[in-house]
C-alpha atoms as a PDB file:
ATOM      1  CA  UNK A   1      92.066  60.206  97.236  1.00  0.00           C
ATOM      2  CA  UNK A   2      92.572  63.405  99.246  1.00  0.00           C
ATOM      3  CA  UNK A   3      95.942  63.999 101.407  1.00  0.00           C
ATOM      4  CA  UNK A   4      96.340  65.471 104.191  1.00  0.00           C
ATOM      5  CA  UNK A   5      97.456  69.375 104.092  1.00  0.00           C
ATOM      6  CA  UNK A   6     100.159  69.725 106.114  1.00  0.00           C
ATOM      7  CA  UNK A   7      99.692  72.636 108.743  1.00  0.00           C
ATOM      8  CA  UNK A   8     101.945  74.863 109.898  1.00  0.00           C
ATOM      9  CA  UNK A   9     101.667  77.211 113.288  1.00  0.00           C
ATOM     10  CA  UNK A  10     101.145  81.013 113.015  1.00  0.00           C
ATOM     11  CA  UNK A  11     103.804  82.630 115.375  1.00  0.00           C
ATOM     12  CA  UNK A  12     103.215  82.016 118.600  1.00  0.00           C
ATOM     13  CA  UNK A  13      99.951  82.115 118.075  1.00  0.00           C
ATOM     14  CA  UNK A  14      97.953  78.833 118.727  1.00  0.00           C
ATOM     15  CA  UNK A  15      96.637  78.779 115.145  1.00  0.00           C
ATOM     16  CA  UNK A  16      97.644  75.877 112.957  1.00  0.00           C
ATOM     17  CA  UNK A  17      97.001  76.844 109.466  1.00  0.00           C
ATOM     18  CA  UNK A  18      96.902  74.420 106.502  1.00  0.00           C
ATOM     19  CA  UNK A  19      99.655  75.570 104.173  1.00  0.00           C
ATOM     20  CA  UNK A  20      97.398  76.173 101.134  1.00  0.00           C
ATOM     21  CA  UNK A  21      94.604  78.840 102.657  1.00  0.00           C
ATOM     22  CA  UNK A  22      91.342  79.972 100.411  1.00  0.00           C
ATOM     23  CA  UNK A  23      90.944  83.244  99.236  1.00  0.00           C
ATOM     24  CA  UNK A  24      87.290  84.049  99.425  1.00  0.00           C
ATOM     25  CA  UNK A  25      87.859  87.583  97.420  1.00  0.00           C
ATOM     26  CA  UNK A  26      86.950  85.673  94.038  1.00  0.00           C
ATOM     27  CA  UNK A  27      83.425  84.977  95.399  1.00  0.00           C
ATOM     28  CA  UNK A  28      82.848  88.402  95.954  1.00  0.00           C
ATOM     29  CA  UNK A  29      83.029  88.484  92.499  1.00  0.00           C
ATOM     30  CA  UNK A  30      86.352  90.773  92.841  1.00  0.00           C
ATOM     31  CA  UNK A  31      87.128  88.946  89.611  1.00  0.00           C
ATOM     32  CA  UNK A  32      84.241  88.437  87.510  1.00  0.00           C
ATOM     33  CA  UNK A  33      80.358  87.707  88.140  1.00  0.00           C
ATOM     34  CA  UNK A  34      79.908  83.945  89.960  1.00  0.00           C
ATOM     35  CA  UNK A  35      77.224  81.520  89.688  1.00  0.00           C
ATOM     36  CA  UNK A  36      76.519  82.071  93.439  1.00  0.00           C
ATOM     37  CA  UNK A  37      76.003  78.221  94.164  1.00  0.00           C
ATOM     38  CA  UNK A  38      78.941  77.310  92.201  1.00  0.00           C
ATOM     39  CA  UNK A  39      80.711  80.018  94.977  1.00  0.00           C
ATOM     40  CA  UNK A  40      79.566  78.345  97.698  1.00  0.00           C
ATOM     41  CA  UNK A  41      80.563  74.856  96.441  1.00  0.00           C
ATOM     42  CA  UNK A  42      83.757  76.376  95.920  1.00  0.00           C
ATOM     43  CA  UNK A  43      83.805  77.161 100.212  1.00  0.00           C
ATOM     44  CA  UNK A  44      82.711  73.910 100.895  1.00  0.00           C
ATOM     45  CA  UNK A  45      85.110  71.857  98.964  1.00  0.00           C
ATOM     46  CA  UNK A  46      87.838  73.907 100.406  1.00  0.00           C
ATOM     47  CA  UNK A  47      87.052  72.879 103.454  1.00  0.00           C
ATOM     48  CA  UNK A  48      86.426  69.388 102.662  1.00  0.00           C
ATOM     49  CA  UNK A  49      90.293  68.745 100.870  1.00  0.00           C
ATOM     50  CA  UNK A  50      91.686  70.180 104.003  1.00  0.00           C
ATOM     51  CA  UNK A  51      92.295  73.535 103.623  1.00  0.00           C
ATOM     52  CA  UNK A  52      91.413  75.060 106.721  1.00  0.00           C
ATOM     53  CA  UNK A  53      92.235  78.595 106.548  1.00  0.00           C
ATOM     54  CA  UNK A  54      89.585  81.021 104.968  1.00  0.00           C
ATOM     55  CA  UNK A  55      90.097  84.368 104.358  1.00  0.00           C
ATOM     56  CA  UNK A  56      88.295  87.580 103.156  1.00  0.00           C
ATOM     57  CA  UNK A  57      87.641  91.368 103.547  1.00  0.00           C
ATOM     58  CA  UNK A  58      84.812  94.049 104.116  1.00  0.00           C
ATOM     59  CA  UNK A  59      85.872  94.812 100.979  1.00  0.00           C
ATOM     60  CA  UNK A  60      85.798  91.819  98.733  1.00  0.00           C
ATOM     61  CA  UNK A  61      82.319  92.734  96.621  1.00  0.00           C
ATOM     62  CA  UNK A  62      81.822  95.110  99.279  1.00  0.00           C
ATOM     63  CA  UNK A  63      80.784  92.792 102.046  1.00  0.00           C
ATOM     64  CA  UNK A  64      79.312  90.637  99.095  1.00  0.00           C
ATOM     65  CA  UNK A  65      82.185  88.086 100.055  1.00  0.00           C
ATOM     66  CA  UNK A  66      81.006  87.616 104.072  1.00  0.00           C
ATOM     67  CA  UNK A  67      77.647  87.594 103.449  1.00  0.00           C
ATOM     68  CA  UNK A  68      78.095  84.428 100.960  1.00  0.00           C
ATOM     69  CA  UNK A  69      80.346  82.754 103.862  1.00  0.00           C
ATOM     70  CA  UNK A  70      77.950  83.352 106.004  1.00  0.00           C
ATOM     71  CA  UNK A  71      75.709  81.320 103.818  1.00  0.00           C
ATOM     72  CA  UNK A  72      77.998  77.950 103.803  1.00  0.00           C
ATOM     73  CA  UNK A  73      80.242  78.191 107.382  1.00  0.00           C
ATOM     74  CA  UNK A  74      77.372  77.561 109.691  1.00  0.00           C
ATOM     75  CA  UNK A  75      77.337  73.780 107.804  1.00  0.00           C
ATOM     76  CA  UNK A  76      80.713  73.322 109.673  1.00  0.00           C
ATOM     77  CA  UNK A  77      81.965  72.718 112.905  1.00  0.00           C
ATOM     78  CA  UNK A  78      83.268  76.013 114.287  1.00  0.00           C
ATOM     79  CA  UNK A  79      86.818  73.768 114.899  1.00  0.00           C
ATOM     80  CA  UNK A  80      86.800  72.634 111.181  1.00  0.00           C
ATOM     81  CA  UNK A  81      87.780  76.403 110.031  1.00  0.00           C
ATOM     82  CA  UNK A  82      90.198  79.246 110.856  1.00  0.00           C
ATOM     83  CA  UNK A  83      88.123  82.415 109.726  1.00  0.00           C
ATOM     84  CA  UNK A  84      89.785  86.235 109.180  1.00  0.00           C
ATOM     85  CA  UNK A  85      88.729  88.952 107.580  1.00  0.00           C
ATOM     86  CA  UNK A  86      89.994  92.636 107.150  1.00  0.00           C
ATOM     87  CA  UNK A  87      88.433  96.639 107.907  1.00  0.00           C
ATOM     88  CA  UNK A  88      89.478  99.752 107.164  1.00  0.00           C
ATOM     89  CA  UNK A  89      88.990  99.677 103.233  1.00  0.00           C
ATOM     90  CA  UNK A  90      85.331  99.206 101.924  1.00  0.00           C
ATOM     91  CA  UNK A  91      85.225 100.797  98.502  1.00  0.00           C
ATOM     92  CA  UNK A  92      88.536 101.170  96.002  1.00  0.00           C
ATOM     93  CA  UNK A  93      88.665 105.139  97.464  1.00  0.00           C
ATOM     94  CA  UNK A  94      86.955 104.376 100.747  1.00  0.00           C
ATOM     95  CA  UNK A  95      89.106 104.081 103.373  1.00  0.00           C
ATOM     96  CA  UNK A  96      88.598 104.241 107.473  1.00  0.00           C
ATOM     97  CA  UNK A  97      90.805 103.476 110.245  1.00  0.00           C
ATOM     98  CA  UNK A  98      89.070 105.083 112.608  1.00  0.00           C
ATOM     99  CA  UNK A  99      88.309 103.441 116.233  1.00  0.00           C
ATOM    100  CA  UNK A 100      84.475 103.784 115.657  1.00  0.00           C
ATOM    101  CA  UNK A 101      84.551 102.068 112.343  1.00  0.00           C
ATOM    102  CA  UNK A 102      86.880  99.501 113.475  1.00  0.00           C
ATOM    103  CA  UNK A 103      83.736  98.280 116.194  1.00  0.00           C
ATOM    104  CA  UNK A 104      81.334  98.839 113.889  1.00  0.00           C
ATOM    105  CA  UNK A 105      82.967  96.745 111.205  1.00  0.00           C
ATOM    106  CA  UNK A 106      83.700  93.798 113.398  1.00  0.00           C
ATOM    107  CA  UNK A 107      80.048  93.917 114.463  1.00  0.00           C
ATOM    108  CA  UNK A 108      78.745  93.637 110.946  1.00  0.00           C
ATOM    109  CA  UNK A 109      81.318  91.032 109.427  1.00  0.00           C
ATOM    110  CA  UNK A 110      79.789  88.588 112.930  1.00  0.00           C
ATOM    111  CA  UNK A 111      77.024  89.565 111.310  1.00  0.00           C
ATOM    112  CA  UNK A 112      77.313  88.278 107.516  1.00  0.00           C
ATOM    113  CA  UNK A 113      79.451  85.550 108.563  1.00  0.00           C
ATOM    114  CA  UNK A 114      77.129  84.288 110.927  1.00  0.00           C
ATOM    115  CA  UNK A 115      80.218  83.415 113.618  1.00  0.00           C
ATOM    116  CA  UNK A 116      80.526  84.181 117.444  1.00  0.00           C
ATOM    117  CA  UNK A 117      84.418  85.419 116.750  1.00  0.00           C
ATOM    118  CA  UNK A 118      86.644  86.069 114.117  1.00  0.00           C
ATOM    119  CA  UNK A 119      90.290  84.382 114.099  1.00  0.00           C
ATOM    120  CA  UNK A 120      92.283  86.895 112.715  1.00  0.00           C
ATOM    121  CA  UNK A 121      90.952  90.487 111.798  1.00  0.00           C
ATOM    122  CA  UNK A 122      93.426  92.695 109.636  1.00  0.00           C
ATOM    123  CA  UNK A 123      94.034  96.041 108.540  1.00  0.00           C
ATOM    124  CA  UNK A 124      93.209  96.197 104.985  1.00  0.00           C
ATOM    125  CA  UNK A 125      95.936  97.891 102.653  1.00  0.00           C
ATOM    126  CA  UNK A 126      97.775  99.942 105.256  1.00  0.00           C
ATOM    127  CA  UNK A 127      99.922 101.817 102.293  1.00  0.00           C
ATOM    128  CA  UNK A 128      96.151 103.771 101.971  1.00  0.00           C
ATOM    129  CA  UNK A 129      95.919 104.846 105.214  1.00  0.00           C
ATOM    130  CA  UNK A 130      97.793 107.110 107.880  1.00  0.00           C
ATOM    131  CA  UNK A 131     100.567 104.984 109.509  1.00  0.00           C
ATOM    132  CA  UNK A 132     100.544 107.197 112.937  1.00  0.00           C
ATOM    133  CA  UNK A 133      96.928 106.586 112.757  1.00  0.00           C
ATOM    134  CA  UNK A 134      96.946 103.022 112.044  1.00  0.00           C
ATOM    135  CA  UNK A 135      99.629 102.460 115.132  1.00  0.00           C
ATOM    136  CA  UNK A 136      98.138 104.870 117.511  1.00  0.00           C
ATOM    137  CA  UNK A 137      94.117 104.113 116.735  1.00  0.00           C
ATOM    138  CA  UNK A 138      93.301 101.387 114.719  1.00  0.00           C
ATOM    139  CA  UNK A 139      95.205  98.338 116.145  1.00  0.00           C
ATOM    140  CA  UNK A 140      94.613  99.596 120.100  1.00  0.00           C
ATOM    141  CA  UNK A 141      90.888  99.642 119.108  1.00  0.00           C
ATOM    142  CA  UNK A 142      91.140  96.109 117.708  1.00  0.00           C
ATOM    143  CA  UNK A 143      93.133  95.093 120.876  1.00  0.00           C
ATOM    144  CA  UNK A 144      90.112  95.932 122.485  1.00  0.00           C
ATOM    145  CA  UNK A 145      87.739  93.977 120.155  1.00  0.00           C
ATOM    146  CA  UNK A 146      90.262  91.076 121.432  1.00  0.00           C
ATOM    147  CA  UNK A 147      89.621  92.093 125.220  1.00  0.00           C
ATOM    148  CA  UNK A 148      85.401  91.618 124.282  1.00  0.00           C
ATOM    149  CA  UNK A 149      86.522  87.962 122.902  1.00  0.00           C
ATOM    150  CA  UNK A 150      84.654  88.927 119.225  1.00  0.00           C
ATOM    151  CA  UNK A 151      88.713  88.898 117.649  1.00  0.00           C
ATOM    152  CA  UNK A 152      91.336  86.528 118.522  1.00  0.00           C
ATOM    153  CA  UNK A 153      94.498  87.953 116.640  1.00  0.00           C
ATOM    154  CA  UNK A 154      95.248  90.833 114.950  1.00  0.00           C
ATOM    155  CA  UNK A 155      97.814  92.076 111.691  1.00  0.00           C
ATOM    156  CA  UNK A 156      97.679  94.038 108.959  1.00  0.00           C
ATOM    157  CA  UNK A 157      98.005  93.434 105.465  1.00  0.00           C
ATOM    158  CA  UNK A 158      99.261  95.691 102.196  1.00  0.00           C
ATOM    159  CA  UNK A 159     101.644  95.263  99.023  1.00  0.00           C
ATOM    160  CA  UNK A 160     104.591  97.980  99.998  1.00  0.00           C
ATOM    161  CA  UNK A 161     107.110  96.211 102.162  1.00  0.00           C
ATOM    162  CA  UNK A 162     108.520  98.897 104.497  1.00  0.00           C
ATOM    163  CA  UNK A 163     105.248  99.696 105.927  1.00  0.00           C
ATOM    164  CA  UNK A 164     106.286  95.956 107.510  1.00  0.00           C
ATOM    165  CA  UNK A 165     109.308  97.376 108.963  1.00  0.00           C
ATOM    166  CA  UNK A 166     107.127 100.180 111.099  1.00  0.00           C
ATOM    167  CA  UNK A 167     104.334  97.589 112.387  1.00  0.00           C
ATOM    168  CA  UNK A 168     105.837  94.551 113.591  1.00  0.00           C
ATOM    169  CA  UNK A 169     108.367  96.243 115.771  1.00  0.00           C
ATOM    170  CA  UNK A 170     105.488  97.475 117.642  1.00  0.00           C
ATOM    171  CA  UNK A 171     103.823  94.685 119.360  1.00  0.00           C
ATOM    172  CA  UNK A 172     100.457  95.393 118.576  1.00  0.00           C
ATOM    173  CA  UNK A 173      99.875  92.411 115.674  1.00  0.00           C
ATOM    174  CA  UNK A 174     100.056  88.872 115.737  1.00  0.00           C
ATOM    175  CA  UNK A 175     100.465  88.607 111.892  1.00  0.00           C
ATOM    176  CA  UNK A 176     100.602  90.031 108.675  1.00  0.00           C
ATOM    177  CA  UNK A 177      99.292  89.192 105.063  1.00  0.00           C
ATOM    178  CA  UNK A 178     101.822  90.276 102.084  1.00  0.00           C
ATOM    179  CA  UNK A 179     100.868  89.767  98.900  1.00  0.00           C
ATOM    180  CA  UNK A 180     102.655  89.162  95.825  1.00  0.00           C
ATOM    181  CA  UNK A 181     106.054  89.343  97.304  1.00  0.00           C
ATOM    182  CA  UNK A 182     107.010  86.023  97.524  1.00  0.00           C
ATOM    183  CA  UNK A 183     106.094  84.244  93.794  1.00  0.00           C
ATOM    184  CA  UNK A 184     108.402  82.965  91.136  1.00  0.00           C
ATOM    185  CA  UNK A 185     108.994  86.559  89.844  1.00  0.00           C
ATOM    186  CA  UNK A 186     108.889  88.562  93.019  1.00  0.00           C
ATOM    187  CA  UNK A 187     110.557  87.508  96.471  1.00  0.00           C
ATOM    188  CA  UNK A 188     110.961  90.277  98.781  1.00  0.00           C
ATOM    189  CA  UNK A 189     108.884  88.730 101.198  1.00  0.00           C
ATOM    190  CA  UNK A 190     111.492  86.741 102.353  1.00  0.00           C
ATOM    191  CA  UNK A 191     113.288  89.779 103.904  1.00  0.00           C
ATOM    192  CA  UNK A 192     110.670  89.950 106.296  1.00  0.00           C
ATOM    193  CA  UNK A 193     111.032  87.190 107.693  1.00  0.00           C
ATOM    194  CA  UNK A 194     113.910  87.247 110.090  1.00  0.00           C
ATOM    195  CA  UNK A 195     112.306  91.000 111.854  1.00  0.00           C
ATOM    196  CA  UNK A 196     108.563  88.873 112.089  1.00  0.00           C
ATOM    197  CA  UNK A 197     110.349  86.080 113.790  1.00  0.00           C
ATOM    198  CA  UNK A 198     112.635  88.339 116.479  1.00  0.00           C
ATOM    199  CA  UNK A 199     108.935  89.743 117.585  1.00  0.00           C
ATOM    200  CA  UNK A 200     106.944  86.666 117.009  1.00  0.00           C
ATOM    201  CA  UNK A 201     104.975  87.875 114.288  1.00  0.00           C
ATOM    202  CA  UNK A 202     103.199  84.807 112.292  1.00  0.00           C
ATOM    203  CA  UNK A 203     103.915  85.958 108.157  1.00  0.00           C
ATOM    204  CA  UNK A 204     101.173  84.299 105.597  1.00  0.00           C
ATOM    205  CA  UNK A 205     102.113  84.697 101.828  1.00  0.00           C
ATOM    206  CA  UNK A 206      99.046  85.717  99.303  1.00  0.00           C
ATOM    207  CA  UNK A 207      98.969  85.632  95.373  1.00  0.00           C
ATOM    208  CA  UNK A 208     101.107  83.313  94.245  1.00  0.00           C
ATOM    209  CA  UNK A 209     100.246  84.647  90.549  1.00  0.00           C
ATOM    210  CA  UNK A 210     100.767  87.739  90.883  1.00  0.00           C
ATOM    211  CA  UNK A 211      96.904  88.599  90.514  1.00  0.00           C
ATOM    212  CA  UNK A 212      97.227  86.409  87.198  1.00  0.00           C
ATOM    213  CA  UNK A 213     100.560  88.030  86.205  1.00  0.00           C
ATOM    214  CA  UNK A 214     101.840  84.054  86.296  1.00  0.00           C
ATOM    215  CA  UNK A 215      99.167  82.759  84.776  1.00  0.00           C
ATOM    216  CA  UNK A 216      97.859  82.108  81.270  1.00  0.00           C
ATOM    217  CA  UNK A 217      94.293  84.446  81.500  1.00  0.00           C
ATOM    218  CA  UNK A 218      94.441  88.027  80.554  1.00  0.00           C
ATOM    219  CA  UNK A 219      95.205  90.437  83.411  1.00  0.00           C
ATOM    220  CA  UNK A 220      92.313  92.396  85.305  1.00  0.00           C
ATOM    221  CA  UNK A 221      92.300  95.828  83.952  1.00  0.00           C
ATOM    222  CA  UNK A 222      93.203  97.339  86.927  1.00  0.00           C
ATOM    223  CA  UNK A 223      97.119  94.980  87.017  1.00  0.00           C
ATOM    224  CA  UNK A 224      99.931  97.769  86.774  1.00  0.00           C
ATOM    225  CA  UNK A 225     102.581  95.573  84.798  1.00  0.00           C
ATOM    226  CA  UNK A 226     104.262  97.307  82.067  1.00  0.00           C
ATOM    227  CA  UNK A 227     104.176  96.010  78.672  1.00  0.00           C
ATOM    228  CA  UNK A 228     107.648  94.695  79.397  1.00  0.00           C
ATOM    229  CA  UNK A 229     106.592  93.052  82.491  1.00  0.00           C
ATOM    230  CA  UNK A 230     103.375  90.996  80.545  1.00  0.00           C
ATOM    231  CA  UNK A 231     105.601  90.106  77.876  1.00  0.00           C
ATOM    232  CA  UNK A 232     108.531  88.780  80.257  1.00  0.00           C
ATOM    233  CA  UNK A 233     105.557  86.921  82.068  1.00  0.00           C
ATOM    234  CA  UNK A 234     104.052  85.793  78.836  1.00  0.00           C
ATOM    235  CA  UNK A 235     107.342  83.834  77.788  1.00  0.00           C
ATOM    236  CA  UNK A 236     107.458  81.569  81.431  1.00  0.00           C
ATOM    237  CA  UNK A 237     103.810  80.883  80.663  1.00  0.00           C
ATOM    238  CA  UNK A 238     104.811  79.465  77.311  1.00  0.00           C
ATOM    239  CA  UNK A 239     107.737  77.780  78.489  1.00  0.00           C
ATOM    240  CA  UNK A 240     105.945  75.880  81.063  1.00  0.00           C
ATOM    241  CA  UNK A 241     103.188  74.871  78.370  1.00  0.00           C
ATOM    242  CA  UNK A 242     105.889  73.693  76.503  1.00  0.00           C
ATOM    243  CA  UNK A 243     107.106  71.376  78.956  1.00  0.00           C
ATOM    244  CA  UNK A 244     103.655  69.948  79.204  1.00  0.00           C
ATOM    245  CA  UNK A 245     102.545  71.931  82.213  1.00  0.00           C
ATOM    246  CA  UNK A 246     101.477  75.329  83.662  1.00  0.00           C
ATOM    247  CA  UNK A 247     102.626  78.205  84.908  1.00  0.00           C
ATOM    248  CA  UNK A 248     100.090  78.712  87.576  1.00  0.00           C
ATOM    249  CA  UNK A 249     100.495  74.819  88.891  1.00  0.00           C
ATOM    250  CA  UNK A 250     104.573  75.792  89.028  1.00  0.00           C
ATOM    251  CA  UNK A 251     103.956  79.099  90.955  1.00  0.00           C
ATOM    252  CA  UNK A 252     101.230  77.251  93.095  1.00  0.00           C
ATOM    253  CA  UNK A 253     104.001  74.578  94.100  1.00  0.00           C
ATOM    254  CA  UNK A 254     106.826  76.862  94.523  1.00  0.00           C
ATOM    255  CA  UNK A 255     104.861  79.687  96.796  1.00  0.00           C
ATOM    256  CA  UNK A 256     103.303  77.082  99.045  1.00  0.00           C
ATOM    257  CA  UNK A 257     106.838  75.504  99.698  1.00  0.00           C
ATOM    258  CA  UNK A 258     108.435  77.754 101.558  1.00  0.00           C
ATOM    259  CA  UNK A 259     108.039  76.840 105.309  1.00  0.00           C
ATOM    260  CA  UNK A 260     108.691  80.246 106.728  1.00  0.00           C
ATOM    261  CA  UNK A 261     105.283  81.176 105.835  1.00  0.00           C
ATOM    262  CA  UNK A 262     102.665  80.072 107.580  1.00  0.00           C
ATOM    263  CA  UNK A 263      99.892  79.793 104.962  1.00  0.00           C
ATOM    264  CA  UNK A 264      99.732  81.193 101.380  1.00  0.00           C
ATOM    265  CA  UNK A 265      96.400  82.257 100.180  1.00  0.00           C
ATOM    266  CA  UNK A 266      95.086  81.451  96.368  1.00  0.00           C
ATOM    267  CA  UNK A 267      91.249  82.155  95.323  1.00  0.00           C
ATOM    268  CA  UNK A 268      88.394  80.516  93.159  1.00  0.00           C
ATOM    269  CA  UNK A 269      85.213  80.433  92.893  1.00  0.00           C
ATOM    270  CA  UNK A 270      84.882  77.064  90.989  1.00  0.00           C
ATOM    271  CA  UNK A 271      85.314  73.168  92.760  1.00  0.00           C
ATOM    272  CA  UNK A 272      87.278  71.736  90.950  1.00  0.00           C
ATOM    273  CA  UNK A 273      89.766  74.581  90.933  1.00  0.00           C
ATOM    274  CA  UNK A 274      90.089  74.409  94.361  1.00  0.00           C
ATOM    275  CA  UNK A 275      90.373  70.458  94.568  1.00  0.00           C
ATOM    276  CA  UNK A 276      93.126  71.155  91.587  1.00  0.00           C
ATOM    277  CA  UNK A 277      95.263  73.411  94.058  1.00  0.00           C
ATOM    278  CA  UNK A 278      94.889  71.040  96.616  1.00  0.00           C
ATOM    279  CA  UNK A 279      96.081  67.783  94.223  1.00  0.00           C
ATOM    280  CA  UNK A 280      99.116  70.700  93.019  1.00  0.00           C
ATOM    281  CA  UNK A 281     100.916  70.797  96.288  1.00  0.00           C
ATOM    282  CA  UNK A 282     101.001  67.268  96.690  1.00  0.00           C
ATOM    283  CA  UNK A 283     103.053  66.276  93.232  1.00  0.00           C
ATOM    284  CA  UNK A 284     106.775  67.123  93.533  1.00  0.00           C
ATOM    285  CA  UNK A 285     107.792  70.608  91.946  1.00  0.00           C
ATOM    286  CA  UNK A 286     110.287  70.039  88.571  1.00  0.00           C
ATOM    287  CA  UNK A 287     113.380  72.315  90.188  1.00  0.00           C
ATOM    288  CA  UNK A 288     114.851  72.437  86.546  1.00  0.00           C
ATOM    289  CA  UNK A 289     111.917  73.792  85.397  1.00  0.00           C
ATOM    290  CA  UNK A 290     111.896  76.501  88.250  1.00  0.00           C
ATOM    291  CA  UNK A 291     115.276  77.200  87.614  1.00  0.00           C
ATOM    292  CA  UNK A 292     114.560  77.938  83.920  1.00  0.00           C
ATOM    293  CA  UNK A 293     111.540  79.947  84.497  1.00  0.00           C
ATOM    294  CA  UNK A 294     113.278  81.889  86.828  1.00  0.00           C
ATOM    295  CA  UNK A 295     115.865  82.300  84.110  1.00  0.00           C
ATOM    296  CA  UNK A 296     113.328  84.054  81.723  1.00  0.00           C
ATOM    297  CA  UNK A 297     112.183  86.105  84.734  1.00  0.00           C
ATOM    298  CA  UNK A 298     115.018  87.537  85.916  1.00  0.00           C
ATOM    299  CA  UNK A 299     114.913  90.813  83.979  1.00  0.00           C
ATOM    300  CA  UNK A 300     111.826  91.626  86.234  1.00  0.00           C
ATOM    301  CA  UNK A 301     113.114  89.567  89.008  1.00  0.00           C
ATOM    302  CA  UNK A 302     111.685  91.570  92.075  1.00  0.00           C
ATOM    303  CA  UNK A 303     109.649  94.522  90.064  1.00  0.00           C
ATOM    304  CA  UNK A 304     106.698  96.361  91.580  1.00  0.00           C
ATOM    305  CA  UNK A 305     104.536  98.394  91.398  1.00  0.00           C
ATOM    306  CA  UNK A 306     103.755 102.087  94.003  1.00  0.00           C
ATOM    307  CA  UNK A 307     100.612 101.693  95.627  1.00  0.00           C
ATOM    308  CA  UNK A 308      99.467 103.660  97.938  1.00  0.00           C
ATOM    309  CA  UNK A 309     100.074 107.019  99.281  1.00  0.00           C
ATOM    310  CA  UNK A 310     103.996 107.869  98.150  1.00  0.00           C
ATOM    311  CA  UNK A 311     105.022 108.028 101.703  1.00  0.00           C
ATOM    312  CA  UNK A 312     104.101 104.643 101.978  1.00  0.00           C
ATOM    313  CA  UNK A 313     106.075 102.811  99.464  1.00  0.00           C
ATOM    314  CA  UNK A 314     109.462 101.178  99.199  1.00  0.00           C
ATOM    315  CA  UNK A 315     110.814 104.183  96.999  1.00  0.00           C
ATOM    316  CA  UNK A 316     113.999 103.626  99.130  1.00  0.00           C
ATOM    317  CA  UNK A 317     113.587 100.212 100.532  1.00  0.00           C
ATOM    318  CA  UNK A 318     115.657  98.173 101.565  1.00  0.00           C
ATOM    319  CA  UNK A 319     116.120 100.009 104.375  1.00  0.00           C
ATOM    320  CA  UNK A 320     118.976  99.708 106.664  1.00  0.00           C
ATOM    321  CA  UNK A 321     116.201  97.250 108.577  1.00  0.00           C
ATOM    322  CA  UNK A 322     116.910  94.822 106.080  1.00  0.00           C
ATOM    323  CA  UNK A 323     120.439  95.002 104.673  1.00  0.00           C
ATOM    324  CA  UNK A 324     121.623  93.859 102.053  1.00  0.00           C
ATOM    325  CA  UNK A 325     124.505  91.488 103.076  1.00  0.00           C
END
């Protein structure tokens, strides 16, 4: 029998988001080829456990990802489903903030999604881009996308924390995506939180794993851990086997807890994956077994990774924004 996911409200925005969102990157084949119906299936029992929140990217399989939403939303009530998607990075060295792309992009996602509006449109790994730009072009030509009714809210998403600290003092999002900053290794997120609340900014956590860093497959290629980082990681997957479980249920449970974010965002591209995640968050989490997990992690407790352009990473963060007491 299926449970109800609970939902929690973005901001002060009038979204209520299901705690556990879907990632629709792994359909774009981001991490693998997909059996294409399987992919679909994957959408559509999303939907039907009660996860309402589905999110994507230009980028994921380079549009690959909308165009296969826009093959399985249009079986759905347009209420049944909050939909965003990202711009301004459509290749892994293609990146464009400008104004013109930013209309141009929202018209083609409509497009391959086959929707009337998007919920929430973000700006796809800021640390990439040209902050000034981003502030002074990008989000007032989204804000105008909002004005034409084709966007409802607006953020912007990226791995370096301080680029937080610039953007949602500004007023011009709604929201923001981080990603693998609040997980059983890593939890800087959570000093972002207080600042998004002062200027009503709705937070959604992404990546509980650690793109598969807390997990027992092998890590993409592209995953910057150092050898002392996998093997750290390695040991809390084995402990958690031990105790009859796994590491990527335990990391599932504990990132989907916290109640100061709004949603937190895991992929698949396989059903009963997705109905698995779903059953997850509804058994109670074994806080010993956090606690000795987090034991074994603490070594790399809060490591990561530059990405980015170097002006745009956390080099020296915590700033005073944040401090530390």
């Amino acid at each position: 029998m299926n449970h109800p996911i609970p939902r929690r409200q973005l901001g002060v925005t009038d979204l209520q988001l299901s705690s556990l969102g879907y990632g629709a990157s792994s359909i774009g084949a981001e991490f693998g080829q997909r059996d294409w119906n399987a992919a679909l299936d994957s959408v559509r029992t999303a939907i039907e456990v009660g996860i309402n929140l589905i999110d994507t990217a230009a980028y994921y399989g380079r549009g690959m990802s909308e165009i296969l939403l826009g093959q399985i939303l249009p079986e759905f009530r347009r209420d049944q489903f909050v939909l965003s998607t990202k711009l301004g990075r459509y290749a892994p060295n293609h990146f464009d903030f400008s104004a013109k792309r930013v209309a141009e992009s929202i018209d083609v996602s409509l497009e391959r999604m086959r929707v009337d509006y998007i919920d929430m449109v973000f700006c796809h790994d800021i640390e990439y881009g040209d902050l000034n730009q981003i502030v002074d072009e990008t989000l007032p030509a989204l804000q105008r996308q909002v004005a034409k009714g084709k966007v409802r809210y607006i953020g912007v998403s990226g791995y370096p924390m301080k680029n937080f600290e610039r953007i949602i003092p500004t007023g011009l999002v709604d929201c923001v995506i981080t990603y693998n900053h609040y997980t059983l290794q890593n939890d800087m997120a959570l000093r972002l939180l207080p600042i998004a609340e002062k200027h009503k900014v709705g937070v959604i956590n992404a990546a509980p794993f650690s793109a598969r860093l807390l997990s027992s497959l092998p890590l993409p290629p592209w995953h910057k851990a150092t050898p002392d980082v996998r093997a750290t990681a390695a040991q809390a997957a084995e402990l958690c086997k031990q105790a009859g479980t796994s590491i990527e249920k335990l990391a599932v449970q504990y990132s989907v807890a916290h109640q100061g974010f709004a949603s937190c965002l895991v992929g698949s591209a396989r059903s009963n994956e997705v109905a698995q995640l779903a059953e997850w968050i509804h058994e109670p989490i074994d806080q010993d077994l956090v606690s000795r997990v987090k034991t074994i992690l603490k070594p790399i407790h809060n490591w990561y990774y530059v990405e980015g352009r170097p002006e745009n990473n956390d080099l020296d963060w915590p700033s005073t924004v944040f401090p530390t007491a």
